[in-house]
N, C-alpha and C. Protein backbone atom coordinates (compact mmCIF):
# COMPACT_ATOMS: atom_id res chain seq x y z
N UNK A 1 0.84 -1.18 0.00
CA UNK A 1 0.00 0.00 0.00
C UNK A 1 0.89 1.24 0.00
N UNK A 2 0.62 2.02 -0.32
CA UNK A 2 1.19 3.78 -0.88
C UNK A 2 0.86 4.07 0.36
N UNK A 3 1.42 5.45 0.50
CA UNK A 3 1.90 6.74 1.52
C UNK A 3 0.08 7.06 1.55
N UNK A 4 -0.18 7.53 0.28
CA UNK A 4 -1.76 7.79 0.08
C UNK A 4 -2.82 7.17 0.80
N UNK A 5 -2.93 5.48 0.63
CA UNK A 5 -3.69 4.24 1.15
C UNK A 5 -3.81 4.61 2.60
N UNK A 6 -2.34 4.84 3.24
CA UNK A 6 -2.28 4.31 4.28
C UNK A 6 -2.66 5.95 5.39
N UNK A 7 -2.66 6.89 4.94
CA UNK A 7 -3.37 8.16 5.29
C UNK A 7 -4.90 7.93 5.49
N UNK A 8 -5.37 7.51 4.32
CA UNK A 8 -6.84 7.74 3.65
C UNK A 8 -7.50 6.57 5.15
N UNK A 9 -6.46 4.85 4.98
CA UNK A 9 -6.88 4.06 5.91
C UNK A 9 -6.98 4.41 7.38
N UNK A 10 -6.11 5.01 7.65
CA UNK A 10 -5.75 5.71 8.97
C UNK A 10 -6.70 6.71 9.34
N UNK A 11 -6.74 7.46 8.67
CA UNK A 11 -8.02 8.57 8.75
C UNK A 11 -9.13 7.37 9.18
N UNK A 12 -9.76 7.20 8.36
CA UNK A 12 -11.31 6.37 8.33
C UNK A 12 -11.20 5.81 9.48
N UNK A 13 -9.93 4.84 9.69
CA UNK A 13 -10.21 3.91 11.23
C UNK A 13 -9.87 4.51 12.47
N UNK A 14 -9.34 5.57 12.49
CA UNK A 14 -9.46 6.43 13.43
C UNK A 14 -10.49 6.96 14.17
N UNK A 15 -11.07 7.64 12.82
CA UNK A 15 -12.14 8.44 13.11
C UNK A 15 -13.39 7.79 13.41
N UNK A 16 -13.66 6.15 13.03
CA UNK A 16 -14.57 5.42 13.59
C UNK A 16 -14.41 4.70 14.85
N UNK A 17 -13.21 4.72 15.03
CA UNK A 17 -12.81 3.97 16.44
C UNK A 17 -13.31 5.67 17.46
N UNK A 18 -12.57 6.26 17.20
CA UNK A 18 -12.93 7.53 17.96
C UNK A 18 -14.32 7.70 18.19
N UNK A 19 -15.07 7.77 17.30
CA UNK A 19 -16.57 7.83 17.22
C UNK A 19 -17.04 6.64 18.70
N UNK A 20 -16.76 5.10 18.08
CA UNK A 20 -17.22 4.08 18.87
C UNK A 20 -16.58 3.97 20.44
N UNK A 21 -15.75 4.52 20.48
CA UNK A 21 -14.96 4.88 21.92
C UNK A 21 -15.49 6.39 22.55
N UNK A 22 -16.14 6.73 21.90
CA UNK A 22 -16.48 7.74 22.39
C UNK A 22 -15.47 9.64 22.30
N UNK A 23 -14.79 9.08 21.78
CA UNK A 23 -13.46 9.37 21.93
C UNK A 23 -13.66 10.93 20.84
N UNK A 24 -14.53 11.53 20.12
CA UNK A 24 -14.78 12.07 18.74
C UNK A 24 -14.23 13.71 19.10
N UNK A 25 -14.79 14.26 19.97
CA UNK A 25 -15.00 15.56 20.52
C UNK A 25 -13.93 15.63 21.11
N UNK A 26 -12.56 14.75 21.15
CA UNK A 26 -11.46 15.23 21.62
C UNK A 26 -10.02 14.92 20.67
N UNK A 27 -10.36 14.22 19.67
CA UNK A 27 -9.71 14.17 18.93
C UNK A 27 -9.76 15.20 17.77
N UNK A 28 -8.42 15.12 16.80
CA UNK A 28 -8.57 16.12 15.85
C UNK A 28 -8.04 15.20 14.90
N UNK A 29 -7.98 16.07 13.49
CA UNK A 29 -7.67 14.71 11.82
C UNK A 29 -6.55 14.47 12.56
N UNK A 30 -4.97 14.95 12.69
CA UNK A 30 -3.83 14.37 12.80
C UNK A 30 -3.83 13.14 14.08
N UNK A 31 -4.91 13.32 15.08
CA UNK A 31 -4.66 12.44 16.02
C UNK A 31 -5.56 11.15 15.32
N UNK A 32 -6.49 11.08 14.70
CA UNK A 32 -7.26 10.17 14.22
C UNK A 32 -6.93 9.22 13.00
N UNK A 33 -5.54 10.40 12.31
CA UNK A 33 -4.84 9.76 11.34
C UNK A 33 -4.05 8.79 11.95
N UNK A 34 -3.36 9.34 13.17
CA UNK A 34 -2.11 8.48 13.89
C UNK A 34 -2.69 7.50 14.74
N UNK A 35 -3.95 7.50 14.99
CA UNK A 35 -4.85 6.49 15.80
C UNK A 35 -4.77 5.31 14.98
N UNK A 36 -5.17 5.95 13.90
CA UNK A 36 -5.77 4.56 12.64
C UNK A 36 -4.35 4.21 12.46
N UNK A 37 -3.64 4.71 11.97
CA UNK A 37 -2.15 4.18 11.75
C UNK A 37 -2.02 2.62 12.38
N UNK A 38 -1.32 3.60 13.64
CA UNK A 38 -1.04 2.86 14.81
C UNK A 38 -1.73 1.42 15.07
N UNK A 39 -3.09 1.59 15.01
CA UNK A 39 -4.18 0.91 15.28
C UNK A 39 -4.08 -0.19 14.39
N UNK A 40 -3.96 0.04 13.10
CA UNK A 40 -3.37 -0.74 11.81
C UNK A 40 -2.58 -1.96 12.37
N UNK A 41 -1.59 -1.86 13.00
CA UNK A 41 -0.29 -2.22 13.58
C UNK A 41 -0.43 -3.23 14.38
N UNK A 42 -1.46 -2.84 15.34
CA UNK A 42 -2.02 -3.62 16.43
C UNK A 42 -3.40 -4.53 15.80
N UNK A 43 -3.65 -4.08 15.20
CA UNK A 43 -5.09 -4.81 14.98
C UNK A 43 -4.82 -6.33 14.07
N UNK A 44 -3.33 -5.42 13.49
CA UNK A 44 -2.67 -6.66 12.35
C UNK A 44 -1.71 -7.78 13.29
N UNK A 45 -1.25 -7.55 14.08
CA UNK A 45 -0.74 -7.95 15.09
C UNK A 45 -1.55 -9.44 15.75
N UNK A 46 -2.56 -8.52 16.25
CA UNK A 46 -3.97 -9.23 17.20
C UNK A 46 -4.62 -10.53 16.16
N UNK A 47 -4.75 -10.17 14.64
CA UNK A 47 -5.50 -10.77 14.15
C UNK A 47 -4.85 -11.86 13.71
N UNK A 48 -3.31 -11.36 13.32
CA UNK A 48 -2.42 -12.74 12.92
C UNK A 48 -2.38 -13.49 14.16
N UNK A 49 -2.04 -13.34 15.48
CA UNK A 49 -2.10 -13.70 16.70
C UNK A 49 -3.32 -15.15 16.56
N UNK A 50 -4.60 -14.57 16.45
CA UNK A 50 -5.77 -15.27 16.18
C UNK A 50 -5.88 -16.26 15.08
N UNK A 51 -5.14 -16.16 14.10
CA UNK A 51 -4.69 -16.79 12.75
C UNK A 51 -5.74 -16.52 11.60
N UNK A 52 -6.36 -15.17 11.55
CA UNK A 52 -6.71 -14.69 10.84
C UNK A 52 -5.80 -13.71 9.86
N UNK A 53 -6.64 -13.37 8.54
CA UNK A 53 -5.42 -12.12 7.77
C UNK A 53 -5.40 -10.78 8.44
N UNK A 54 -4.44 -10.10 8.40
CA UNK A 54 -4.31 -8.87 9.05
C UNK A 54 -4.39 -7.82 7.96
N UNK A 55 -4.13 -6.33 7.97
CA UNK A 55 -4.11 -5.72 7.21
C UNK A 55 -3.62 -6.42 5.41
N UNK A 56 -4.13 -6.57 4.46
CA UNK A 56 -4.23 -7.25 3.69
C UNK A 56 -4.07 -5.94 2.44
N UNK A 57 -4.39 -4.89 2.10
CA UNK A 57 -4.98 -4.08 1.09
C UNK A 57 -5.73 -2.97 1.75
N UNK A 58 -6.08 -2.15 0.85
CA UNK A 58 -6.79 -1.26 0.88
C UNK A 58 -8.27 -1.47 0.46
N UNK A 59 -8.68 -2.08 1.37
CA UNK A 59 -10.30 -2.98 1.87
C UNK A 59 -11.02 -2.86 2.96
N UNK A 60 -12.12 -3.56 2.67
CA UNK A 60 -13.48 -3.12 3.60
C UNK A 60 -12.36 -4.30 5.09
N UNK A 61 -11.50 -5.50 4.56
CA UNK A 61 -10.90 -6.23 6.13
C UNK A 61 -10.17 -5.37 6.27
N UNK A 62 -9.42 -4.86 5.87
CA UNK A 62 -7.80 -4.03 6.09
C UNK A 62 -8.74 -2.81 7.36
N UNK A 63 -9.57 -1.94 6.88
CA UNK A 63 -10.49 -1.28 7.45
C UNK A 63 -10.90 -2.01 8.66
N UNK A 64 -12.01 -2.76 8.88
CA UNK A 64 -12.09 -3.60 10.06
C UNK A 64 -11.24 -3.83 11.23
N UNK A 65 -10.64 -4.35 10.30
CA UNK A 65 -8.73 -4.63 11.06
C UNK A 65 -8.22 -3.18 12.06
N UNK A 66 -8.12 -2.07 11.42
CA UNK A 66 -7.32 -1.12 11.72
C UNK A 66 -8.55 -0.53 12.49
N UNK A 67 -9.27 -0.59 12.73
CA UNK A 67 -10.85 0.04 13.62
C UNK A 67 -10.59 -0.88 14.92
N UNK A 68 -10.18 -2.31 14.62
CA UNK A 68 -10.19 -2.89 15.69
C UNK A 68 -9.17 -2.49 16.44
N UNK A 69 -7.96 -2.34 15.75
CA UNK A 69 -6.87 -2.29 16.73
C UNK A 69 -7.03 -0.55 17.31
N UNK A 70 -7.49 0.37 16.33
CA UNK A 70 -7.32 1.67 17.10
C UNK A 70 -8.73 1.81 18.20
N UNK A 71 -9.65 0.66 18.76
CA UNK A 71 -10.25 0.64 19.15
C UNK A 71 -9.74 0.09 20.69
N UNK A 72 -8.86 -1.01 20.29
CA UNK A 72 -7.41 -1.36 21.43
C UNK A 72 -6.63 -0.29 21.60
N UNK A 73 -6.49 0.18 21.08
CA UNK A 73 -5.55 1.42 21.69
C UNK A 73 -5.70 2.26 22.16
N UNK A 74 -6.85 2.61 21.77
CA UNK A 74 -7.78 4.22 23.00
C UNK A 74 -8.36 3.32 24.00
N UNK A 75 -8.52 2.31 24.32
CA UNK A 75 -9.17 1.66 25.57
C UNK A 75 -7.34 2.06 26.50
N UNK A 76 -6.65 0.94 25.55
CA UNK A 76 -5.28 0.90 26.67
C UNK A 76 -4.95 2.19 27.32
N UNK A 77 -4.81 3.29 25.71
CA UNK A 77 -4.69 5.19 26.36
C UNK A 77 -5.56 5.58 27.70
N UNK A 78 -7.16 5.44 27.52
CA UNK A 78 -8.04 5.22 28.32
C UNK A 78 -7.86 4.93 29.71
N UNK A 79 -7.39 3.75 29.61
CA UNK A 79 -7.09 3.16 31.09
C UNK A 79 -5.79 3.75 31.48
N UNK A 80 -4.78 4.25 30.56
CA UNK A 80 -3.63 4.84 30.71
C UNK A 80 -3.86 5.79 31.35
N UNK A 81 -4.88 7.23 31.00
CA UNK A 81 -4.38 8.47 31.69
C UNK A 81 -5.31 8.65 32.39
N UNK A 82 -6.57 8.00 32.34
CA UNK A 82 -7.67 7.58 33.59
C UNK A 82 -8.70 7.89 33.11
């Protein structure tokens, strides 16, 4: 995946994990970009873990994937700063 993909992916799973965490009204694009990123990372991580595919493409799983993990990661932040 391109520099492009992985913005566009990052954005989207950010900004829906944020949404579903509640998380919306305190985030901004650059933190929601670096959420989804990140989240990417972990979610691909978690899912190979499980022996499922992980980030795969620029897709409706790759998406899934990266929602899940930036959905793990604002819980961990979450419980992190209280």
């Amino acid at each position: 995946m391109g520099y492009l993909a992985w913005l566009i992916l990052g954005a989207l799973a950010g900004w829906l994990a944020s949404i579903i965490m509640g998380k919306d009204s305190h985030m901004g694009a650059i933190a929601n970009i670096a959420v989804g990123i990140v989240g990417a990372f972990i979610g691909g991580f978690v899912f190979k873990f499980i022996g499922a595919a992980g980030v795969t493409g620029f897709n409706i799983w790759s998406l899934i994937v990266s929602v899940v993990g930036a959905c793990i990661l604002l819980f961990i932040a979450n419980k992190i700063s209280g």
